[in-house]
N, C-alpha and C. Protein backbone atom coordinates (compact mmCIF):
# COMPACT_ATOMS: atom_id res chain seq x y z
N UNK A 1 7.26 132.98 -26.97
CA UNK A 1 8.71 132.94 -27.10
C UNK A 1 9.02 132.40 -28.51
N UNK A 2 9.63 133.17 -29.15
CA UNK A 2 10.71 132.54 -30.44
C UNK A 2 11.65 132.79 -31.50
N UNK A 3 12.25 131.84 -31.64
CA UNK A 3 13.55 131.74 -31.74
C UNK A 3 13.89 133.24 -32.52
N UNK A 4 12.89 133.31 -33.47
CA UNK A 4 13.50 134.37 -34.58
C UNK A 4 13.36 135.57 -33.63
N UNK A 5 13.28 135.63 -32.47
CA UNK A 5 13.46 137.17 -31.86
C UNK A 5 14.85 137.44 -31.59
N UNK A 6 15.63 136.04 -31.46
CA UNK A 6 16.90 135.80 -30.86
C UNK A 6 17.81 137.33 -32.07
N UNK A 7 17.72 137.44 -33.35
CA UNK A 7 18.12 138.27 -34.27
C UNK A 7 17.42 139.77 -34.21
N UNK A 8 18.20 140.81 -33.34
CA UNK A 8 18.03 142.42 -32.99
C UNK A 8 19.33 142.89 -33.04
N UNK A 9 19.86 143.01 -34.00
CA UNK A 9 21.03 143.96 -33.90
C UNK A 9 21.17 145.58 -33.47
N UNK A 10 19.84 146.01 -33.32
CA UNK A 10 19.69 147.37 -32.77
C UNK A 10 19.50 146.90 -30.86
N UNK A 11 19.73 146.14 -30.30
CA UNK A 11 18.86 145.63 -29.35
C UNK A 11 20.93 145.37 -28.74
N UNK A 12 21.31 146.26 -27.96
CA UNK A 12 22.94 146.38 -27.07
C UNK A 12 22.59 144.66 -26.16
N UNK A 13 21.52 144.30 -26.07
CA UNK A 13 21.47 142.80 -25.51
C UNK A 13 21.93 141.55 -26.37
N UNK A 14 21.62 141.58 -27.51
CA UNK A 14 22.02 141.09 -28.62
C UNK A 14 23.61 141.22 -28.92
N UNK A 15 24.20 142.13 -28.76
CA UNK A 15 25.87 142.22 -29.17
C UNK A 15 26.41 141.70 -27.77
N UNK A 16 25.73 141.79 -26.70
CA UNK A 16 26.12 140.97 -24.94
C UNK A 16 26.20 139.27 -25.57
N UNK A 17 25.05 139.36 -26.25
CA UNK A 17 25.00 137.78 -25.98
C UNK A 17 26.01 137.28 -27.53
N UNK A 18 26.27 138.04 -28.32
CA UNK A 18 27.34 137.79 -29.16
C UNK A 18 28.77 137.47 -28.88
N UNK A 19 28.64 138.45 -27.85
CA UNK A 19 30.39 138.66 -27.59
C UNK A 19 30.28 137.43 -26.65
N UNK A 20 29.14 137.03 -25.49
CA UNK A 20 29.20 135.97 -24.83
C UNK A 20 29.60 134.49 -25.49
N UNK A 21 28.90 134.46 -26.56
CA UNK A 21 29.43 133.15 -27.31
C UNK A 21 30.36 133.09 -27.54
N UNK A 22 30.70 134.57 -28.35
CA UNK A 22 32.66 134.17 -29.26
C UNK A 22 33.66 134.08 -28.25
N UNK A 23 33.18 134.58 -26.96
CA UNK A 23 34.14 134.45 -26.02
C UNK A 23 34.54 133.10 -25.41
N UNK A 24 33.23 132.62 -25.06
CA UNK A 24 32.85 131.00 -24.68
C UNK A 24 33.64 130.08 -25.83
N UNK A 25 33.50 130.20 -27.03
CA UNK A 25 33.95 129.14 -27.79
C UNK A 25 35.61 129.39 -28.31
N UNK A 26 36.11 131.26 -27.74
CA UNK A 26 37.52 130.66 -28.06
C UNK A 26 38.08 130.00 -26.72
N UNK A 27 37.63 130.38 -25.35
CA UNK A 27 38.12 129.54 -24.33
C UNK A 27 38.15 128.20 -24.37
N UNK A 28 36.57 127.39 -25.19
CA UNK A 28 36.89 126.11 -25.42
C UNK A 28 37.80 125.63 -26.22
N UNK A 29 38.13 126.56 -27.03
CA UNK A 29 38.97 126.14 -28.17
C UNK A 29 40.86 125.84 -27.21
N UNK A 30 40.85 127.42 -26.79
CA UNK A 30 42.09 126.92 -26.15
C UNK A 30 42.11 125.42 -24.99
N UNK A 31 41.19 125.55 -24.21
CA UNK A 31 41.42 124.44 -23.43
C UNK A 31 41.70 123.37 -23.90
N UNK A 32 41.02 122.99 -25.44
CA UNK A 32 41.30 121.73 -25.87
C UNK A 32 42.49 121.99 -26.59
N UNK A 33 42.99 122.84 -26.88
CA UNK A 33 44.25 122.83 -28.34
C UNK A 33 45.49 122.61 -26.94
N UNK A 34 45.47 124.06 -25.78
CA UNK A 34 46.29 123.79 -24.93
C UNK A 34 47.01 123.37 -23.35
N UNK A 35 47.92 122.91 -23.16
CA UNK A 35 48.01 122.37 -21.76
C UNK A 35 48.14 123.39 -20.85
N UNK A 36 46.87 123.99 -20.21
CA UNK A 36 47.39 124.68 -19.28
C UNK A 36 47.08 123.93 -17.98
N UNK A 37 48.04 124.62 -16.65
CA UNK A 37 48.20 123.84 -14.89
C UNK A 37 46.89 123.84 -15.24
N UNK A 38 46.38 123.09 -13.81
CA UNK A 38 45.17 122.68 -13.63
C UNK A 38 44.27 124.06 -12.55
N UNK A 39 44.71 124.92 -12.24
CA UNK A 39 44.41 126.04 -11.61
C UNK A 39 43.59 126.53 -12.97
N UNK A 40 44.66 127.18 -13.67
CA UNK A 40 44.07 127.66 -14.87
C UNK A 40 43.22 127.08 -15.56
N UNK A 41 42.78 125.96 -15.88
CA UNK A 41 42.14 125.43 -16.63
C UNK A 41 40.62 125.70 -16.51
N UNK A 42 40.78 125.02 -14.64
CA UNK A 42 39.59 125.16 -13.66
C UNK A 42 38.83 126.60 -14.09
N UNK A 43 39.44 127.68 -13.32
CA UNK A 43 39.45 129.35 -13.83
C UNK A 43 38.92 129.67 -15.34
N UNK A 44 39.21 128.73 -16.34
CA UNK A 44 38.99 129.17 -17.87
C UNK A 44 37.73 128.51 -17.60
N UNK A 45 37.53 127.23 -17.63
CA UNK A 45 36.19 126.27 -17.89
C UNK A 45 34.99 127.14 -17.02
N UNK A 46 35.17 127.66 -15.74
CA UNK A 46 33.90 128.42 -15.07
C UNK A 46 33.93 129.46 -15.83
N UNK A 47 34.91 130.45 -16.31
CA UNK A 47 34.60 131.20 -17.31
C UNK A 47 33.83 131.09 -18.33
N UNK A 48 34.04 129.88 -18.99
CA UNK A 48 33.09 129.37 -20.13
C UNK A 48 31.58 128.97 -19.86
N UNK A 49 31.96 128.56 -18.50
CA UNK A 49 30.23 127.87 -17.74
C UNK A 49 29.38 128.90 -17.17
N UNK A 50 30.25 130.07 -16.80
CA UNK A 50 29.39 131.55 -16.59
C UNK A 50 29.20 132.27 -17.75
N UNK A 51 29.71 132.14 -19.24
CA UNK A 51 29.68 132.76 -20.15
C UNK A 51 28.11 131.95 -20.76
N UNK A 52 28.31 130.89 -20.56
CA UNK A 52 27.26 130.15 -21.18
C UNK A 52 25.76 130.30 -20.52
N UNK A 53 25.85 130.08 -19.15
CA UNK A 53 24.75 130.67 -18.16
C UNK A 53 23.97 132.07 -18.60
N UNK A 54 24.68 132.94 -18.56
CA UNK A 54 24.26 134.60 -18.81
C UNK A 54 23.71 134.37 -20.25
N UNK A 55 24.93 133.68 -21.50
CA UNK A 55 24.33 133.54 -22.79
C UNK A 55 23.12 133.39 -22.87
N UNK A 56 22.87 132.12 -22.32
CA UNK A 56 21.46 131.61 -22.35
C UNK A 56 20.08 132.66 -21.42
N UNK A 57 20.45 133.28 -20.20
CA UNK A 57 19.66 133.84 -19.71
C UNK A 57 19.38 134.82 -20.83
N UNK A 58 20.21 135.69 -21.84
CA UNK A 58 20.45 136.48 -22.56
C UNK A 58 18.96 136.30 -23.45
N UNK A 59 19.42 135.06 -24.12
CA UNK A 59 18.97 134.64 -24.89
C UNK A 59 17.50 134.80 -24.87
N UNK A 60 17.26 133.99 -23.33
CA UNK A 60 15.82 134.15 -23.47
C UNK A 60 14.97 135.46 -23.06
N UNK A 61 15.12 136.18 -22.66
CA UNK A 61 14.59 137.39 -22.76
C UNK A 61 14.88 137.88 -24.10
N UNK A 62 15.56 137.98 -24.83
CA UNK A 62 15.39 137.94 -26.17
C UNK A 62 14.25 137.57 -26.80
N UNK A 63 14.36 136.15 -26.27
CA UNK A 63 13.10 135.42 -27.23
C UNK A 63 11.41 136.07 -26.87
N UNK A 64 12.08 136.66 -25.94
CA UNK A 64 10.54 136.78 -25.08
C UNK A 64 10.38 138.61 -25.41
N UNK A 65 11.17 139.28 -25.88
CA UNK A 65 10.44 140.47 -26.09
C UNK A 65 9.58 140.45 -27.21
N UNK A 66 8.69 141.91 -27.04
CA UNK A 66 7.82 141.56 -28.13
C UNK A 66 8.28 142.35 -29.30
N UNK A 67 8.07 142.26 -30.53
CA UNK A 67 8.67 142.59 -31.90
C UNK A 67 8.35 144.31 -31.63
């Protein structure tokens, strides 16, 4: 496994786990900038905690194919 496999831009797993991050970090962004009910919030944060889950599963099969 390593790290430098994490970089395949020909590799449609690689743009999954892209869009997974930028997605993850603007939800954190809003939660902290804004007040939303507490329904919503709940709803955004598992969003972010399932975005992050898959990221990472993403990730490592990434790391683990072979060149």
């Amino acid at each position: 496994m390593r790290l430098a496999r994490l970089f395949q831009p020909r590799n449609p797993l690689f743009w999954v786990f892209v869009l997974l991050n930028s997605l993850s970090t603007v939800i954190s962004y809003l939660l902290q900038t804004q007040a939303f009910p507490l329904p919503i919030a709940l709803i955004l944060a598992g969003f972010a905690l399932g975005n992050m889950y898959y990221g990472i599963r993403i990730a490592i099969r990434l790391m683990r194919t072979s060149p």
